[in-house]
N, C-alpha and C. Protein backbone atom coordinates (compact mmCIF):
# COMPACT_ATOMS: atom_id res chain seq x y z
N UNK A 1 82.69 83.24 219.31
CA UNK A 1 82.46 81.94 219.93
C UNK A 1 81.57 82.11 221.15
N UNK A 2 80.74 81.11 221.68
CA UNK A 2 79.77 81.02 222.83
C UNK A 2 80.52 79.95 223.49
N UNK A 3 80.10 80.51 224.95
CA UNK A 3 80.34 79.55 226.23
C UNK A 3 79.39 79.36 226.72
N UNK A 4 78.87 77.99 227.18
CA UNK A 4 78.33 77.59 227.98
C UNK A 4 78.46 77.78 229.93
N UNK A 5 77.65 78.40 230.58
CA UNK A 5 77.64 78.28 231.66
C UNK A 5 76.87 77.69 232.98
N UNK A 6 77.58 76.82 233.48
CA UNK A 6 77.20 75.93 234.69
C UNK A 6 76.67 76.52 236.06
N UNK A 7 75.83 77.91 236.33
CA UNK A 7 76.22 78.33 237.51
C UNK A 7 75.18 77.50 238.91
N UNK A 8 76.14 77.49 239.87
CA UNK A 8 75.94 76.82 240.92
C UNK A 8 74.78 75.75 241.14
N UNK A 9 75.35 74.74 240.30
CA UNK A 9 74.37 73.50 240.18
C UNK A 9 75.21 72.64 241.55
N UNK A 10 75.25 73.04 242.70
CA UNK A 10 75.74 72.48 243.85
C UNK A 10 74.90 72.00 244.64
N UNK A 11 75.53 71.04 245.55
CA UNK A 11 74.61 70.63 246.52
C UNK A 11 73.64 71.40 247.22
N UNK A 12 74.27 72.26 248.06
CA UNK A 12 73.76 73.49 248.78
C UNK A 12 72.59 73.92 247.88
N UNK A 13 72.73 74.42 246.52
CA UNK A 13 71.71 74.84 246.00
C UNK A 13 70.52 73.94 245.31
N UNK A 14 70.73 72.60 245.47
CA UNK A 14 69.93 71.82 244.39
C UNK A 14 69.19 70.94 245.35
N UNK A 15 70.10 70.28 246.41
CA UNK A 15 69.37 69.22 247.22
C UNK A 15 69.58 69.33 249.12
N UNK A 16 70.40 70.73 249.03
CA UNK A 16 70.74 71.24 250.67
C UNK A 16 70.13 72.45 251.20
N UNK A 17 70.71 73.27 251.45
CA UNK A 17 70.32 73.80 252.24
C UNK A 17 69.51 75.21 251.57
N UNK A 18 69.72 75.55 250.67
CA UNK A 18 68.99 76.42 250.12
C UNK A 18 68.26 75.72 248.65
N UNK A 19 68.14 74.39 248.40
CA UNK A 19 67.31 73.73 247.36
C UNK A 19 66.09 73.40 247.00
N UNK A 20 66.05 73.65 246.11
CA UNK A 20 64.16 73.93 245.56
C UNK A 20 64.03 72.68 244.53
N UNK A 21 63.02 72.82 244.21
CA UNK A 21 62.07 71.86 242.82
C UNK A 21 62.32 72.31 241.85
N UNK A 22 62.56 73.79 241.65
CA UNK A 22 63.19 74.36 240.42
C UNK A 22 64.05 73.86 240.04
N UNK A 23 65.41 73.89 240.75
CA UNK A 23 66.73 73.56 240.68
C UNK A 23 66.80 72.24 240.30
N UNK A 24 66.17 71.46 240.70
CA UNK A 24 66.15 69.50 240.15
C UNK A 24 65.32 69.18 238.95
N UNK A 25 64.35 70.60 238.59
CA UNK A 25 63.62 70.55 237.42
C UNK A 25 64.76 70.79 236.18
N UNK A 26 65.52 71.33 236.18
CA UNK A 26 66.34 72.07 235.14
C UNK A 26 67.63 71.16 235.13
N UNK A 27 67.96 70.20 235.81
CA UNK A 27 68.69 69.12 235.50
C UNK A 27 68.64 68.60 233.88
N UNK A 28 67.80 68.37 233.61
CA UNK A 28 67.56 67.68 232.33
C UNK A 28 68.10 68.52 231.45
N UNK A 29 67.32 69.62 231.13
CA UNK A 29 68.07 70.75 230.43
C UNK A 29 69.03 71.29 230.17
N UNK A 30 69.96 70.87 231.52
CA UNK A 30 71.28 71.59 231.99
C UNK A 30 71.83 70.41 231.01
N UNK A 31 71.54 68.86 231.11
CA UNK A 31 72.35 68.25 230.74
C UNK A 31 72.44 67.97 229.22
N UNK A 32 70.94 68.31 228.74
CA UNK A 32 71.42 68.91 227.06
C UNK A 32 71.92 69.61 226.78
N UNK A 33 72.07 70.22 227.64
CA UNK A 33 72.83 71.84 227.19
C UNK A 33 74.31 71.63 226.77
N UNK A 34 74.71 70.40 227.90
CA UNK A 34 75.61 69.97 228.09
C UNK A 34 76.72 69.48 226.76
N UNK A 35 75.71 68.50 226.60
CA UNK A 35 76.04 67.61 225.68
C UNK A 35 76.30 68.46 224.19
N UNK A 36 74.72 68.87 224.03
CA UNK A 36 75.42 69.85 222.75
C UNK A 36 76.07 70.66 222.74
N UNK A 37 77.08 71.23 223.51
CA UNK A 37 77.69 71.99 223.57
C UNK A 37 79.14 71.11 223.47
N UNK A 38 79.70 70.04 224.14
CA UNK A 38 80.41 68.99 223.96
C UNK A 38 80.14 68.76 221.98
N UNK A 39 79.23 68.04 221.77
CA UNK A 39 79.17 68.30 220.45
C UNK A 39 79.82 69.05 219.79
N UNK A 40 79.42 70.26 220.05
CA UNK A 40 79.71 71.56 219.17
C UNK A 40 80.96 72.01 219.49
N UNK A 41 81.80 71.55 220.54
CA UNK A 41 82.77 71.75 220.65
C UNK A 41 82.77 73.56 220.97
N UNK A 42 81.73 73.35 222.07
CA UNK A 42 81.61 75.19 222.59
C UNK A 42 82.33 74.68 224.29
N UNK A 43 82.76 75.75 224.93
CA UNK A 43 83.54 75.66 225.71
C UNK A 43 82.71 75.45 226.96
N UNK A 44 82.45 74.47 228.19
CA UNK A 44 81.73 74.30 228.84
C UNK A 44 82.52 74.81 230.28
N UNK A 45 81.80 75.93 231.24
CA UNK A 45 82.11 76.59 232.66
C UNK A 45 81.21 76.44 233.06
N UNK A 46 81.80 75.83 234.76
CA UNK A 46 81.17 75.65 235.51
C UNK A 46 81.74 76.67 236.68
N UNK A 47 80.60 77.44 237.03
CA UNK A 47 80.76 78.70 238.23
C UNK A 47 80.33 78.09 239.86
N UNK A 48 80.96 78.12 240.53
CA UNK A 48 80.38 77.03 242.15
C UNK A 48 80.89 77.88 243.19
N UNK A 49 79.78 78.25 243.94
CA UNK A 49 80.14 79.15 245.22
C UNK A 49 81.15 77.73 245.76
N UNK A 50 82.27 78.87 246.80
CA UNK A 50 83.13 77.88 247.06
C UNK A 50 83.62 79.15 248.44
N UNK A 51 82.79 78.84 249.78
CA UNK A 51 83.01 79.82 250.27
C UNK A 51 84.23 79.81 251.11
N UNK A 52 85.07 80.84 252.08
CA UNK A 52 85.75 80.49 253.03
C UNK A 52 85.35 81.30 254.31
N UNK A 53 85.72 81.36 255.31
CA UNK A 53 85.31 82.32 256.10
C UNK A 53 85.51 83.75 256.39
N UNK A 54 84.77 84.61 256.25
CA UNK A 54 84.69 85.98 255.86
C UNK A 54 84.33 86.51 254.82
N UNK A 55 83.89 85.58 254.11
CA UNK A 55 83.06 85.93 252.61
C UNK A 55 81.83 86.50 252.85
N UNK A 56 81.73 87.90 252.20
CA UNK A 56 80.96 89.31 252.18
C UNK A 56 79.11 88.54 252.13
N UNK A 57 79.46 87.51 251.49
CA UNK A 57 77.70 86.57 251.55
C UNK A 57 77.44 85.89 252.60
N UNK A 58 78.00 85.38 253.64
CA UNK A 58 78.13 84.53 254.37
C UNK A 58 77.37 85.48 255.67
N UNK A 59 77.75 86.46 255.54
CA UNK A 59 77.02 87.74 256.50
C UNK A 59 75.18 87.55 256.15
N UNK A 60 75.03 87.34 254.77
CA UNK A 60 73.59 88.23 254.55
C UNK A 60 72.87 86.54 254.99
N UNK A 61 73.43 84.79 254.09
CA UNK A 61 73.31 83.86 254.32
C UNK A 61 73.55 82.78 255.42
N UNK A 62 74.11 83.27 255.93
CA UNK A 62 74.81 82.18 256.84
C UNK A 62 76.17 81.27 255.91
N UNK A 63 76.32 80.35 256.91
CA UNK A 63 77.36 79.06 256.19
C UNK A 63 76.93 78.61 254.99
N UNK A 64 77.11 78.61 253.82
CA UNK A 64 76.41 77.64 252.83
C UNK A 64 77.54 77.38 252.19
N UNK A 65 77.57 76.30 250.99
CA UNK A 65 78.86 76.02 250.20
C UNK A 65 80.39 76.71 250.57
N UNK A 66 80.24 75.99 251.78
CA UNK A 66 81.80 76.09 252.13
C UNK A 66 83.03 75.26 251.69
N UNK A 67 83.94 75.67 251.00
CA UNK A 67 84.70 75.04 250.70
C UNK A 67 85.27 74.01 250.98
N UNK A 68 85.64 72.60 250.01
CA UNK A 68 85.94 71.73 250.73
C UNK A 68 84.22 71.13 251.34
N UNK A 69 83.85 71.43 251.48
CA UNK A 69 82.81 70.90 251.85
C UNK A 69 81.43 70.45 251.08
N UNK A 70 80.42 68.72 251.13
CA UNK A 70 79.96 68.18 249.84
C UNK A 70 78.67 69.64 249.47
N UNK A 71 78.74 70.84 250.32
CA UNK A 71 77.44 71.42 249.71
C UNK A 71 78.17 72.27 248.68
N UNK A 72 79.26 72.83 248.90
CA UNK A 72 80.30 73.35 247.60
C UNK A 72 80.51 72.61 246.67
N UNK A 73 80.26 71.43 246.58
CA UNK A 73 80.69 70.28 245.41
C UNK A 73 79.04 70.02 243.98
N UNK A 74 79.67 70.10 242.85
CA UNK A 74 78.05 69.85 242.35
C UNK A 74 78.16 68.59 242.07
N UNK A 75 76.53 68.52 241.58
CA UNK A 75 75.83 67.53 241.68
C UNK A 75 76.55 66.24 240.61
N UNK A 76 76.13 65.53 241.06
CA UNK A 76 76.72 64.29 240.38
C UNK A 76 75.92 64.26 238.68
N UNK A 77 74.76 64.98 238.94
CA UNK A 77 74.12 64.68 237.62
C UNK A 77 74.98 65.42 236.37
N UNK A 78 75.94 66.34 236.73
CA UNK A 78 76.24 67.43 236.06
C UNK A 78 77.62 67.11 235.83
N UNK A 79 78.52 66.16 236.82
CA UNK A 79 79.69 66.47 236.63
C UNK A 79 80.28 66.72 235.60
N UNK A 80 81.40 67.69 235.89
CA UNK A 80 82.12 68.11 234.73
C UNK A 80 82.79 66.73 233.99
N UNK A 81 83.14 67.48 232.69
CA UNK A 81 84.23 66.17 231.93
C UNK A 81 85.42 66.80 231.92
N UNK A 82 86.19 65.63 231.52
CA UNK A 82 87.75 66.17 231.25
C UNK A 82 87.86 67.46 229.97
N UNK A 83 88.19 68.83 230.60
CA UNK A 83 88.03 70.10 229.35
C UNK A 83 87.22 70.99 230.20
N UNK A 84 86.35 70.27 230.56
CA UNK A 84 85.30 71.35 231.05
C UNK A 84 86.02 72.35 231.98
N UNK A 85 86.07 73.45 232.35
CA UNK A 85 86.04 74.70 233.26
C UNK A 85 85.65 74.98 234.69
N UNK A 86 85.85 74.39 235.64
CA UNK A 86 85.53 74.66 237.54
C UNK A 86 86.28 75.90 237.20
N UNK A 87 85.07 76.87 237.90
CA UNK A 87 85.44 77.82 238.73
C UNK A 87 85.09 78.33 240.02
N UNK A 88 85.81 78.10 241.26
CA UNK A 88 85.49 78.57 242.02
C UNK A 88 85.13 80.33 242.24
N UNK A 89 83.89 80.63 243.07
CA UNK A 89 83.47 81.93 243.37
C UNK A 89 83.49 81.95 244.75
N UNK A 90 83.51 82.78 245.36
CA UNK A 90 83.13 83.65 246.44
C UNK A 90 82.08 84.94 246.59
N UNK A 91 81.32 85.18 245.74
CA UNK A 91 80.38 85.85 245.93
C UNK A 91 79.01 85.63 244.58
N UNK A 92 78.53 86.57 244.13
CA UNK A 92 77.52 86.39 243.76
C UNK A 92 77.85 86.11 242.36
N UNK A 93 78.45 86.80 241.36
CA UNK A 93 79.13 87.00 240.30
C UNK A 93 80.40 86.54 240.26
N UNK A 94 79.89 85.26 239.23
CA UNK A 94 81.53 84.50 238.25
C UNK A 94 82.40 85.04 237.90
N UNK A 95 82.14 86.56 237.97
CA UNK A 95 83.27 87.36 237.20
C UNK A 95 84.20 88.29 238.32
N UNK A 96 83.86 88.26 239.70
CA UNK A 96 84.53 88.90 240.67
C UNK A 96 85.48 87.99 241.35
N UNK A 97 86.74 88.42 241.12
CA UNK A 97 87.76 87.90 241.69
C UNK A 97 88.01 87.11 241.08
N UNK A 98 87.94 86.18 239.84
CA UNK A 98 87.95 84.90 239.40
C UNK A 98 88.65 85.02 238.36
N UNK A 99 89.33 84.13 237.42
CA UNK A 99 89.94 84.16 235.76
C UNK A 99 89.27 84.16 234.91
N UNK A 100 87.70 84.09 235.18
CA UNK A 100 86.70 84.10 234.27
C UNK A 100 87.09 84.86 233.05
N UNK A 101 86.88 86.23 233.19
CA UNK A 101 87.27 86.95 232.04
C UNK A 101 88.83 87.19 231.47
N UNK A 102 89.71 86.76 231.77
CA UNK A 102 90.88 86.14 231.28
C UNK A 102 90.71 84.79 230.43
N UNK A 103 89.31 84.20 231.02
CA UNK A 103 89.22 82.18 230.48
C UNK A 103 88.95 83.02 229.36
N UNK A 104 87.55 83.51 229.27
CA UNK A 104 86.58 83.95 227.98
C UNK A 104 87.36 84.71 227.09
N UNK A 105 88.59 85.71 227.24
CA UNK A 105 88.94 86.27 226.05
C UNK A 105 90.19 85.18 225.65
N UNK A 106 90.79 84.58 226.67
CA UNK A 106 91.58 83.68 225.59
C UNK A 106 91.10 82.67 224.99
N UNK A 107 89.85 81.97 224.92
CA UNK A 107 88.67 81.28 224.34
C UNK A 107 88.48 81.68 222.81
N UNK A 108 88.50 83.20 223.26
CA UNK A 108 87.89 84.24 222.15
C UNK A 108 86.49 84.65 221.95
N UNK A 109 85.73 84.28 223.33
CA UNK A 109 84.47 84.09 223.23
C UNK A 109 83.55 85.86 223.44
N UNK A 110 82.45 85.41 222.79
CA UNK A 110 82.11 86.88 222.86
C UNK A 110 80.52 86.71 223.54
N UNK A 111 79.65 85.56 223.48
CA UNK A 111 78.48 85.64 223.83
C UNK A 111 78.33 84.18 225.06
N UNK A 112 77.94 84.51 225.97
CA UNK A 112 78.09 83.56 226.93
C UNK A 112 76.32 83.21 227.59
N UNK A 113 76.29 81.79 227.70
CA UNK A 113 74.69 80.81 227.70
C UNK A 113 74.68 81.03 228.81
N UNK A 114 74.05 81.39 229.80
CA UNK A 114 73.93 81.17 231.02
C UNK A 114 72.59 80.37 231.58
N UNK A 115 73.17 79.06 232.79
CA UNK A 115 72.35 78.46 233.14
C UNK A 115 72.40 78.16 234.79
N UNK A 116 71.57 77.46 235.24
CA UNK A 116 71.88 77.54 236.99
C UNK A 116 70.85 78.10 237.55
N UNK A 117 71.05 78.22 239.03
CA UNK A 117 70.67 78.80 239.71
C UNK A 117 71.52 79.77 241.11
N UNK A 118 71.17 80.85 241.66
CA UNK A 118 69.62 81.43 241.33
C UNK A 118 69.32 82.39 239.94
N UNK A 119 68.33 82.38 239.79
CA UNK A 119 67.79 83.27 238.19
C UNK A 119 68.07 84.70 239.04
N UNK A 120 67.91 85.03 239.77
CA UNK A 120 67.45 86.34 240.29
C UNK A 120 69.08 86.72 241.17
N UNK A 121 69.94 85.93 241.29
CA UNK A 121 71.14 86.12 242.47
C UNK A 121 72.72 86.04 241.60
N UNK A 122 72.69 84.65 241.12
CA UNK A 122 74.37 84.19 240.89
C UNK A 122 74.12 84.62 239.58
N UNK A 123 72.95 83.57 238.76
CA UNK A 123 72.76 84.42 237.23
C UNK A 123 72.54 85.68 237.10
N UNK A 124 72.00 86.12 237.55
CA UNK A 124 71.53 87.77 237.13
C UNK A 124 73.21 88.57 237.40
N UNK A 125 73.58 88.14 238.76
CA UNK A 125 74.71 89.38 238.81
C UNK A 125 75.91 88.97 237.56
N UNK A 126 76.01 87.43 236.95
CA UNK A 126 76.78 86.66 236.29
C UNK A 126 76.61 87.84 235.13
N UNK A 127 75.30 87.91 234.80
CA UNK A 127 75.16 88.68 233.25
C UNK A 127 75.49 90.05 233.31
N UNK A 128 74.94 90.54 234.48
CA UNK A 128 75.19 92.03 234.70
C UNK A 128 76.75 92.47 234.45
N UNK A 129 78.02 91.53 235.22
CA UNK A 129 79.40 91.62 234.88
C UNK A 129 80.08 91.22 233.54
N UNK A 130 78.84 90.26 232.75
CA UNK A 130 79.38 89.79 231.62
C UNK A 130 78.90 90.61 230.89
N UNK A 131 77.71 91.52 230.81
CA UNK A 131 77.18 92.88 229.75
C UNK A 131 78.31 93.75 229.99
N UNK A 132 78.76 94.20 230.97
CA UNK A 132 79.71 95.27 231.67
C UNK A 132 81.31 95.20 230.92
N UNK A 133 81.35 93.87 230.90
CA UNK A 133 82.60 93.55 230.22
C UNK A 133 82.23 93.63 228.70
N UNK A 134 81.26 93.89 227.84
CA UNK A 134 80.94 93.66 226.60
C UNK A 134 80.64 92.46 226.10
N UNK A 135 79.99 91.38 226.61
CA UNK A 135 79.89 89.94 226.31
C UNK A 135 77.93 90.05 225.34
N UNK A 136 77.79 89.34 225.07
CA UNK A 136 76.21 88.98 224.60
C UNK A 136 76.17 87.98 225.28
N UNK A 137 75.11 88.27 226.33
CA UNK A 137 74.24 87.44 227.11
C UNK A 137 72.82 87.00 227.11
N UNK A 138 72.89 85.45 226.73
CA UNK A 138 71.97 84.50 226.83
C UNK A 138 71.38 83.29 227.50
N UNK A 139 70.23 83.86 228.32
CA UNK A 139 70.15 83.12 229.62
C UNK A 139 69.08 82.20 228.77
N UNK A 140 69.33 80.67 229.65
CA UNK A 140 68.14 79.54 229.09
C UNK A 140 67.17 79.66 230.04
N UNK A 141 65.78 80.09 229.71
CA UNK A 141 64.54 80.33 231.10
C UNK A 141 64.14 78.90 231.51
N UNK A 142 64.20 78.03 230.78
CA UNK A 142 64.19 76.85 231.06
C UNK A 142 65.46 75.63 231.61
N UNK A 143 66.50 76.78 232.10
CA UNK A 143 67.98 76.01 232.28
C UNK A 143 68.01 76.53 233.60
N UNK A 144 67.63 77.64 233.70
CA UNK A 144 67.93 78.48 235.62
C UNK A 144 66.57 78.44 236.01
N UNK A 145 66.44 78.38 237.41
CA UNK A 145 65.95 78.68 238.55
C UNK A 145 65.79 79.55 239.14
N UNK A 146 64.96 79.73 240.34
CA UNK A 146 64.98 80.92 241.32
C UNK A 146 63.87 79.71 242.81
N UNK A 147 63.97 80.46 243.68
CA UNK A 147 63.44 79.97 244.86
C UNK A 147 61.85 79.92 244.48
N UNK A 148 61.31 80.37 243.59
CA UNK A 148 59.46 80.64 243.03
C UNK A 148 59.61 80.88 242.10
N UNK A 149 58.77 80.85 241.28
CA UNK A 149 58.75 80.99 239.55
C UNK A 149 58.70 82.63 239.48
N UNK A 150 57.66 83.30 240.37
CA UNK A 150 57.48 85.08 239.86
C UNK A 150 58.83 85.50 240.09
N UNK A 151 60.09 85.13 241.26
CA UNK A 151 61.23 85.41 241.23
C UNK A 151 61.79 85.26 239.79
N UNK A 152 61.59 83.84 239.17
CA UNK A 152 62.65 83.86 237.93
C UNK A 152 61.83 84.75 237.21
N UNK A 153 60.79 84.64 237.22
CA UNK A 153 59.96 85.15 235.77
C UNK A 153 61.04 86.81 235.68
N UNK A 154 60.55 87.14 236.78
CA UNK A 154 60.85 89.07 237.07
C UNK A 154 62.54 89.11 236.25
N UNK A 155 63.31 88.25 237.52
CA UNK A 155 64.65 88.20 236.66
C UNK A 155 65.17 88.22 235.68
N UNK A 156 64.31 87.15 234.95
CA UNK A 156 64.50 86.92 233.13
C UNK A 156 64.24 87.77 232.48
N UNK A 157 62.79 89.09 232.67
CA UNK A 157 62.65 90.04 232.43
C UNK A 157 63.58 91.70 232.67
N UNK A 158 64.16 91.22 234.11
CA UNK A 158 65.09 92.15 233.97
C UNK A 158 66.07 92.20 233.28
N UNK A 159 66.67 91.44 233.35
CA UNK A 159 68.13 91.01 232.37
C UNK A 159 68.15 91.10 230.78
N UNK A 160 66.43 91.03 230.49
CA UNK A 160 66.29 90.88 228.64
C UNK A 160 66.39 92.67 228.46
N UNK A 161 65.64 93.01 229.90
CA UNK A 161 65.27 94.73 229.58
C UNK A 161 66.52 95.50 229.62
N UNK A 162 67.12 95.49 231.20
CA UNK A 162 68.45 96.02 231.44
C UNK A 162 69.63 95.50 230.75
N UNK A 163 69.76 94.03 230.50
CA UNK A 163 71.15 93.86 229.75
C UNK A 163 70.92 93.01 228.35
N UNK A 164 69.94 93.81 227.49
CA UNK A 164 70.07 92.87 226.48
C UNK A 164 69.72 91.44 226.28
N UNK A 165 69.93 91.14 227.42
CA UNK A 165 69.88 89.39 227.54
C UNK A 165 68.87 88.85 226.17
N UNK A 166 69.05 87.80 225.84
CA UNK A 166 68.80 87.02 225.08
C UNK A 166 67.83 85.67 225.78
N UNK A 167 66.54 86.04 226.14
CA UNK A 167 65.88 84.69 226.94
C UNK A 167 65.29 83.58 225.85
N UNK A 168 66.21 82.35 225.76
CA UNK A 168 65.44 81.33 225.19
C UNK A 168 64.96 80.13 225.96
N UNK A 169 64.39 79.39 224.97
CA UNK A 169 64.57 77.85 225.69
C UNK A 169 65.71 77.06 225.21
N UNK A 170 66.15 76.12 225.85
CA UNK A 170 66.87 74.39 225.47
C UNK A 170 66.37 74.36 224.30
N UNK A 171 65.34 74.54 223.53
CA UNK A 171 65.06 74.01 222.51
C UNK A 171 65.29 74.69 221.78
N UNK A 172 65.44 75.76 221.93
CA UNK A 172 66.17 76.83 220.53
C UNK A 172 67.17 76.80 220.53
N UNK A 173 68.50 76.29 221.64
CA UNK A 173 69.48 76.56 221.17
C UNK A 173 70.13 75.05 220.66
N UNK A 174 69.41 74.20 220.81
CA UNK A 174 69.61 72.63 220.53
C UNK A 174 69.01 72.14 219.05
N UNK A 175 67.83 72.70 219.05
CA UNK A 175 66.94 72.51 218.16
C UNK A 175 67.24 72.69 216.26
C-alpha cells in the first residue's frame, strides 16, 4: 500500500516567514494529490513542524512554527479531512520522534508519495528515514518546493541517486 504525504504545507512555510512562490505554486498539485488519493482510498499524512522551545532547529532558524501558534497551523487550502493523519514534528524528519513509522506499518504501507516543502530540508531528510526504514520512496517534483528551483532541482536528484527515490509528476501518478 502507498501513503500520501503532506510535508509542511504551513503557514510559516507557504505565506510567513520562511515562504516562497514555490510553495503557493504546488498548492494545486498538492490538492490533486489529495483528492486522488481520497479516491483511492490511499492513506493521507500530514507532517507540520510544530516547534517548542529548545528544539535542536530553532538554534540554526530562529522561532518559526511554534506550536500552538497560526505559523505551525497549515494552510487552509490543504486542510486535512476527517481520516486524514496530523503529525506533529520537531525537527527536520517525519520520522524522528514521531508514530510515523508505527502509523505506516500498521497501514501496511510499504511505498510512501512525498510532497511539501522544503525539497532539499523536511522532504529530503523525510525520504532519507523512510529509505532507512525500508520504505519505496516517491517524491512529486511538481508537489515540493525548495527556496530556488537549482535547490529543488539538486535535491530531487539527490534522493533519485542516493535513495532510490522515484521522481514523478502529479500527472503520472493521477493520470
Amino acid at each position: 500500500m502507498k501513503a500520501l504525504m503532506i510535508i509542511d504545507m504551513i503557514h510559516d512555510f507557504v505565506d510567513g516567514k520562511f515562504g516562497s512562490d514555490g510553495a503557493k505554486a504546488i498548492i494545486p498539485n498538492i490538492k490533486t494529490l489529495i483528492n486522488y488519493a481520497h479516491e483511492k482510498k490511499i492513506p493521507v499524512i500530514y507532517l507540520k513542524d510544530s516547534h517548542t522551545e529548545g528544539d535542536v532547529e530553532l538554534k540554526v532558524w530562529g522561532p518559526h512554527a511554534m506550536e500552538g501558534e497560526e505559523g505551525s497551523e497549515i494552510i487552509p487550502e490543504l486542510t486535512p479531512d476527517r481520516g486524514d493523519i496530523v503529525i506533529p514534528k520537531h525537527t527536520y524528519s517525519g520520522f524522528f520522534e514521531t508514530h510515523l513509522e508505527s502509523i505506516l506499518r500498521e497501514l501496511e504501507v510499504s511505498e510512501v508519495i512525498l510532497t511539501g516543502v522544503s525539497t532539499n530540508i523536511c522532504v529530503q531528510h523525510t525520504a532519507a528515514d523512510a529509505f532507512f526504514r525500508g520504505f519505496s520512496v516517491t517524491v512529486v517534483a511538481d508537489g515540493t518546493a525548495s527556496i530556488d528551483p537549482q535547490t529543488h532541482e539538486y535535491a530531487l536528484q539527490y534522493m533519485k541517486n542516493i535513495y532510490g527515490a522515484n521522481i514523478v509528476k502529479t500527472e503520472e501518478l493521477v493520470g
